[in-house]
C-alpha atoms as a PDB file:
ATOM      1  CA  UNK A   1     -29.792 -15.629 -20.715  1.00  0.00           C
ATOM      2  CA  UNK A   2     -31.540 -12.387 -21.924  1.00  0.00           C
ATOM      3  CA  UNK A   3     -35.218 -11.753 -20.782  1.00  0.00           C
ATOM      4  CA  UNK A   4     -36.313 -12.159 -24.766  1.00  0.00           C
ATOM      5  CA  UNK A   5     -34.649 -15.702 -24.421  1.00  0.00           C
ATOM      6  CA  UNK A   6     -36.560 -16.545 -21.352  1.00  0.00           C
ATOM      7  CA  UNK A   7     -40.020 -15.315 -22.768  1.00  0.00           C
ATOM      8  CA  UNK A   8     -39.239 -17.563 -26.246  1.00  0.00           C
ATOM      9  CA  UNK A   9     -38.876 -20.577 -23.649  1.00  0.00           C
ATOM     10  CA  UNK A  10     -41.357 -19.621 -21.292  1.00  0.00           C
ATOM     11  CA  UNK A  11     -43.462 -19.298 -24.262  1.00  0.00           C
ATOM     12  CA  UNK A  12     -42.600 -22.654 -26.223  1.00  0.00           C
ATOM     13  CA  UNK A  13     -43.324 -24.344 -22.370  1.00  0.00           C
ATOM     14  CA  UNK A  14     -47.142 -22.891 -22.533  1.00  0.00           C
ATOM     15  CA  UNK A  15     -47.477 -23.638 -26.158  1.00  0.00           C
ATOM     16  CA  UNK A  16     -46.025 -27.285 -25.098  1.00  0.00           C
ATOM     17  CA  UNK A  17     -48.557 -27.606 -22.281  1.00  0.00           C
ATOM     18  CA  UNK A  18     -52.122 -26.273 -24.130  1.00  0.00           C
ATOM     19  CA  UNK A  19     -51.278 -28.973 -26.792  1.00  0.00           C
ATOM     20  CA  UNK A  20     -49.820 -31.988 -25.711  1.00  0.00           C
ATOM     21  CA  UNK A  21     -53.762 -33.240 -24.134  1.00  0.00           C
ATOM     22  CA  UNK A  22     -54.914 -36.037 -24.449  1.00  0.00           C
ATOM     23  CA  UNK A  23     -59.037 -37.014 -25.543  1.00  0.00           C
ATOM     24  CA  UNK A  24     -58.840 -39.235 -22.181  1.00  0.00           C
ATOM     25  CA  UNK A  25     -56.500 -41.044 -20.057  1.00  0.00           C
ATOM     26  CA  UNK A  26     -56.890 -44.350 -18.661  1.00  0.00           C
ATOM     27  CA  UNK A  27     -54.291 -46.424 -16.148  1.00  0.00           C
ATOM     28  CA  UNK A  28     -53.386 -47.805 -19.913  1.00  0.00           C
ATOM     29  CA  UNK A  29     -52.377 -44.592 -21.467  1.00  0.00           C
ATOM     30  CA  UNK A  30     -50.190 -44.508 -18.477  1.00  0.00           C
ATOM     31  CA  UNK A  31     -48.327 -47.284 -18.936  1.00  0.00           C
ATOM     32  CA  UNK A  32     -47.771 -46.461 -22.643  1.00  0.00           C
ATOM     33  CA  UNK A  33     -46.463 -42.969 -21.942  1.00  0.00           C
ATOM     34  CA  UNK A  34     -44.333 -44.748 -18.998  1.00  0.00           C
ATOM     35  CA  UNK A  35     -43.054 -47.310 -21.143  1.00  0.00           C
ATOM     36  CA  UNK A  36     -42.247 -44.665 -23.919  1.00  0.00           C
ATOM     37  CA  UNK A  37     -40.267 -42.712 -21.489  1.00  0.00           C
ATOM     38  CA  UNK A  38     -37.835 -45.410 -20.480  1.00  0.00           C
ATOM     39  CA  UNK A  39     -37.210 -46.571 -24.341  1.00  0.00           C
ATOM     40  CA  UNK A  40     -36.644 -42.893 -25.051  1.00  0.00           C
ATOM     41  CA  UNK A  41     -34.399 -42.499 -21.747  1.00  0.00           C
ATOM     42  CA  UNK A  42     -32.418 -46.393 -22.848  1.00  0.00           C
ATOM     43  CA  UNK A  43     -31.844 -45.333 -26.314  1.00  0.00           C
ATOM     44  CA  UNK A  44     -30.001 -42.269 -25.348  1.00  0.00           C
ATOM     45  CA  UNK A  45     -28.217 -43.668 -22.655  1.00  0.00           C
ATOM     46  CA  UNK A  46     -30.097 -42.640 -19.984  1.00  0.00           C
ATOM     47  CA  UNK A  47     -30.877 -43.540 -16.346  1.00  0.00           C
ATOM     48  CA  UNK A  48     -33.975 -41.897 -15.001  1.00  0.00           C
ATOM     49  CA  UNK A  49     -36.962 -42.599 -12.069  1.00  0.00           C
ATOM     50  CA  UNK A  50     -40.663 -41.848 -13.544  1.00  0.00           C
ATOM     51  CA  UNK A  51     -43.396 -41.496 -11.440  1.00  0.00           C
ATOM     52  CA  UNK A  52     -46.759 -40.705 -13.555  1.00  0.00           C
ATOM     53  CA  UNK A  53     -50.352 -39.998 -11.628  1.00  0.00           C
ATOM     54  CA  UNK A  54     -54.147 -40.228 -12.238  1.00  0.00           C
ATOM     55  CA  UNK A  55     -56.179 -38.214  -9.991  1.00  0.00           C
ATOM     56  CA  UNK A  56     -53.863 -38.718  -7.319  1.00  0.00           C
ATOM     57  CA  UNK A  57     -52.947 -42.377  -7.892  1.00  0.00           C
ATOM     58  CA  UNK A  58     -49.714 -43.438  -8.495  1.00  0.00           C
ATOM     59  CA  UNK A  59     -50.539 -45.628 -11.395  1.00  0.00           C
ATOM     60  CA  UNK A  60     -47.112 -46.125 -12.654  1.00  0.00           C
ATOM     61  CA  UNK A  61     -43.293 -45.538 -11.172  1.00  0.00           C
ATOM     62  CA  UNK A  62     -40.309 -47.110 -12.592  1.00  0.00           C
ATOM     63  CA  UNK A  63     -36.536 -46.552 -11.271  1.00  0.00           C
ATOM     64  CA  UNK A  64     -33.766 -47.539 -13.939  1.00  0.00           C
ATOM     65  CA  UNK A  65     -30.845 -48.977 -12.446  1.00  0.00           C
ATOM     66  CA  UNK A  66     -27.977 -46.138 -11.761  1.00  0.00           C
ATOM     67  CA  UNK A  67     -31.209 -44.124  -9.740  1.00  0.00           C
ATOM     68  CA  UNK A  68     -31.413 -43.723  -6.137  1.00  0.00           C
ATOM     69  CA  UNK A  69     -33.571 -42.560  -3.299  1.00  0.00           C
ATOM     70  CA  UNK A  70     -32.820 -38.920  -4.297  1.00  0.00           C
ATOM     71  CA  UNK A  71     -34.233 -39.165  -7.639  1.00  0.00           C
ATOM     72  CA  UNK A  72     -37.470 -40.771  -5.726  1.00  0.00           C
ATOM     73  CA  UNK A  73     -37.066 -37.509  -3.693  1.00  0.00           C
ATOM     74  CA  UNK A  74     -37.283 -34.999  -6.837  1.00  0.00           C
ATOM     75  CA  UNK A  75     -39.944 -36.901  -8.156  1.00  0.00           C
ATOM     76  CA  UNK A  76     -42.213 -35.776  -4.900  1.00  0.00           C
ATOM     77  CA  UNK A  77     -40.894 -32.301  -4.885  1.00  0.00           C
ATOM     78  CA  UNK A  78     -41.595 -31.616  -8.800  1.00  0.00           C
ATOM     79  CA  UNK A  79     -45.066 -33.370  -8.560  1.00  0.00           C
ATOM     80  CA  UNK A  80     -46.010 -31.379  -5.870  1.00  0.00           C
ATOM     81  CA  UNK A  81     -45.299 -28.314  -7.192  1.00  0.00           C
ATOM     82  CA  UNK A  82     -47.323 -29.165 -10.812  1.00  0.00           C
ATOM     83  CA  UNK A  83     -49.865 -30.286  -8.533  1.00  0.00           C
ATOM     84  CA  UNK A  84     -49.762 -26.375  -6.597  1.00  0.00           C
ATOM     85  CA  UNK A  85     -49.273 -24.428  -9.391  1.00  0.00           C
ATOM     86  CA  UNK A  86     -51.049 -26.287 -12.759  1.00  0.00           C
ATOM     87  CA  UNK A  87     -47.971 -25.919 -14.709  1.00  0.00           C
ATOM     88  CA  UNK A  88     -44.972 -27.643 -15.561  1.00  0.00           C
ATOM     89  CA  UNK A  89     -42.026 -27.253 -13.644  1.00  0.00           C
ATOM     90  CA  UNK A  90     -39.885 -26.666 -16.066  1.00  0.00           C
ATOM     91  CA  UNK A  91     -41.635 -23.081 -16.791  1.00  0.00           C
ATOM     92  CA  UNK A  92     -41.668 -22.215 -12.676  1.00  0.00           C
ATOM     93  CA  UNK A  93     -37.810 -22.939 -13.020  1.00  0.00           C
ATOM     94  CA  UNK A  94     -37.871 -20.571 -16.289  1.00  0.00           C
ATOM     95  CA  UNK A  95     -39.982 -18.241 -14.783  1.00  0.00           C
ATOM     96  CA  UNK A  96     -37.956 -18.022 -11.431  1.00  0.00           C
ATOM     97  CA  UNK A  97     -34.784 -17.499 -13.667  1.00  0.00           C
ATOM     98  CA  UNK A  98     -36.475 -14.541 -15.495  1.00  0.00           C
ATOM     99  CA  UNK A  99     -37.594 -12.637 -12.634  1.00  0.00           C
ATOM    100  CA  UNK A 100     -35.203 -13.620  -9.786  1.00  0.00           C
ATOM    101  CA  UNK A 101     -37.066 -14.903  -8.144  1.00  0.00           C
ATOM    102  CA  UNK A 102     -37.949 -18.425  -7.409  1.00  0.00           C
ATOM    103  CA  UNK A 103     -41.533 -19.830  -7.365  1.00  0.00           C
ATOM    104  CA  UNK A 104     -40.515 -20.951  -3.694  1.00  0.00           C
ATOM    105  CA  UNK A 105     -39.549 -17.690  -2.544  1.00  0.00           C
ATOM    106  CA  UNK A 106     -41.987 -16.286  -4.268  1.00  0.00           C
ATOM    107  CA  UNK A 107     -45.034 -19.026  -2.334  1.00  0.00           C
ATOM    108  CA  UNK A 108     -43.023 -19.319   0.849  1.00  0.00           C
ATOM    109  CA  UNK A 109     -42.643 -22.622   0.209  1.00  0.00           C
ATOM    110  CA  UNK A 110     -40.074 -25.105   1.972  1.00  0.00           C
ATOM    111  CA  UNK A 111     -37.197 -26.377  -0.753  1.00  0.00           C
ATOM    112  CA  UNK A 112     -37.372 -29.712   0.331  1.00  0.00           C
ATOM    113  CA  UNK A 113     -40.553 -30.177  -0.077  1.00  0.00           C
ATOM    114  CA  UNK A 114     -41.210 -28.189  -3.314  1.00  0.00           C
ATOM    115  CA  UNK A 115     -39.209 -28.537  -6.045  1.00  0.00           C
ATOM    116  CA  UNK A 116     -39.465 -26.246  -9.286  1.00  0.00           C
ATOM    117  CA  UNK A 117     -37.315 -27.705 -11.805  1.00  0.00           C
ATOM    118  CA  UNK A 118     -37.823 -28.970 -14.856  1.00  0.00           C
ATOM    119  CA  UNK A 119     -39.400 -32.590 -14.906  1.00  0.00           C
ATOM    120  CA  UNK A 120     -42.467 -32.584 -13.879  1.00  0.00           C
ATOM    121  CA  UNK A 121     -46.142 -32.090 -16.698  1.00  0.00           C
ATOM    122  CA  UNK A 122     -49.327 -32.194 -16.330  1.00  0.00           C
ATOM    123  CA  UNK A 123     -51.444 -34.704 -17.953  1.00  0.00           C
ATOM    124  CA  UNK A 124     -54.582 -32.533 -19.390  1.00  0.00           C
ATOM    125  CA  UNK A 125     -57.845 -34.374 -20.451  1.00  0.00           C
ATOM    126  CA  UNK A 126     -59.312 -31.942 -23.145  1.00  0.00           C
ATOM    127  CA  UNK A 127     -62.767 -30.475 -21.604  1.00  0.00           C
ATOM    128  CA  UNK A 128     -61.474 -31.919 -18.060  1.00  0.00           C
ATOM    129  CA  UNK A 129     -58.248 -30.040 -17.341  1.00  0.00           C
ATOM    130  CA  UNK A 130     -55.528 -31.233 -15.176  1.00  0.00           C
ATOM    131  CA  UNK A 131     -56.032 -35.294 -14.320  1.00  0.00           C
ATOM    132  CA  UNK A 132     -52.279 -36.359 -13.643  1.00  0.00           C
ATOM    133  CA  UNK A 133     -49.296 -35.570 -13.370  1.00  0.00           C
ATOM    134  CA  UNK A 134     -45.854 -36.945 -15.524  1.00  0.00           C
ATOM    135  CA  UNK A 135     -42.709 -36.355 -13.686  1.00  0.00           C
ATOM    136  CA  UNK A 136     -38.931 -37.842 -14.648  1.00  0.00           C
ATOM    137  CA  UNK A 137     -35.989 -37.366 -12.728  1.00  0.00           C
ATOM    138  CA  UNK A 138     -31.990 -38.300 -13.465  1.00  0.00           C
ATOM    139  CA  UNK A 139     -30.973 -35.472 -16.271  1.00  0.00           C
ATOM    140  CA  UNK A 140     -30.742 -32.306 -15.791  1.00  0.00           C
ATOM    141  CA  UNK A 141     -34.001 -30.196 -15.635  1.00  0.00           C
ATOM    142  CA  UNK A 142     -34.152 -29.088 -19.810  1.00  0.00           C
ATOM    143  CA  UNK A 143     -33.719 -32.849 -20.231  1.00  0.00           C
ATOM    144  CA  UNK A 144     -36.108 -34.114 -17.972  1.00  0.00           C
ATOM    145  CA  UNK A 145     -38.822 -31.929 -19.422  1.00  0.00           C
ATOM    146  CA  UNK A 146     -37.646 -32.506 -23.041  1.00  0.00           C
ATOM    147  CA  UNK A 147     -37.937 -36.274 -22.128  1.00  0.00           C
ATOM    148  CA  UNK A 148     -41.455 -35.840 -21.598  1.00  0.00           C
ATOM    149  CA  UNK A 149     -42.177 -33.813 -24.248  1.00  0.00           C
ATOM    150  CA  UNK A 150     -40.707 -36.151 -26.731  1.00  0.00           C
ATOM    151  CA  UNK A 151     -42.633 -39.218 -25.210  1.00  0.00           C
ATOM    152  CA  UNK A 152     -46.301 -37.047 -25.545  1.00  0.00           C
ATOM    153  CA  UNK A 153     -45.208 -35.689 -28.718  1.00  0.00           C
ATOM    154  CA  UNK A 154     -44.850 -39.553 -30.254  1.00  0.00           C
ATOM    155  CA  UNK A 155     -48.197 -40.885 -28.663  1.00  0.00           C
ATOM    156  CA  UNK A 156     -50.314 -37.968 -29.526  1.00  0.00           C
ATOM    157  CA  UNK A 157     -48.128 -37.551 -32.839  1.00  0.00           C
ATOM    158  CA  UNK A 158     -48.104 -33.616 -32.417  1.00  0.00           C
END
């Protein structure tokens, strides 16, 4: 992929994450994003694990059957790394890609702990900033993110 291709996505990824914010976010607005994901993820055919946080609290995690422990595992690693870096990890994966290096390399971070690959969003609160985090696992890392993207797009209709 050229570097201009990497900026358009790395670019479309910010644009993605400054807009798709929510007013406020309650332990309901996590279930409705959760349950929007899975319908999404059946529709298409899809088996994915979704793990989706609010200030720290797991407040909703569903595994669809055809997921295993491993998908449980990259849910962890891509939460933590939204959680490090207040970004998606879809654009640390893009960004690693560009530059050659990886956000782990990069943070001396440990690969099984940390994982930078597409899948995991944060939930902004307009005037409040980072609250939660959104992460799927099961597809590859462009789907995962797209998944999520989708799913906020249709419940804050932007």
């Amino acid at each position: 992929m050229s570097i201009e291709s990497f900026d358009q996505k790395l670019e479309m990824v910010i644009q993605e994450e400054e807009t798709l914010q929510y007013a406020s976010f309650t332990n309901e607005d996590a279930l409705e994003l959760g349950l929007k994901i899975i319908d999404l993820a059946k529709k298409a055919g899809q088996s994915i694990a979704i793990d989706i946080t609010n200030h720290g609290v797991q407040v909703f995690h569903y595994m669809m059957t055809g997921t295993t422990q491993v998908n449980n595992e990259w849910l962890e690693r891509k939460r933590r790394v939204v959680s490090l870096s207040n970004h998606s990890s879809y654009y640390l994966e893009l960004e690693g890609a560009k530059t050659g290096i990886t956000y782990n390399d990069r943070n001396l971070l440990d690969a099984s702990i940390y994982g930078p690959y597409g899948g995991g969003f944060p939930i902004v609160v307009q005037g409040s900033g980072i609250i939660g985090i959104i992460t799927v696992s099961g597809l590859t890392s462009e789907e995962d993110h797209e998944l999520i993207v989708k799913a906020l797009r249709s419940i804050l209709n932007k």
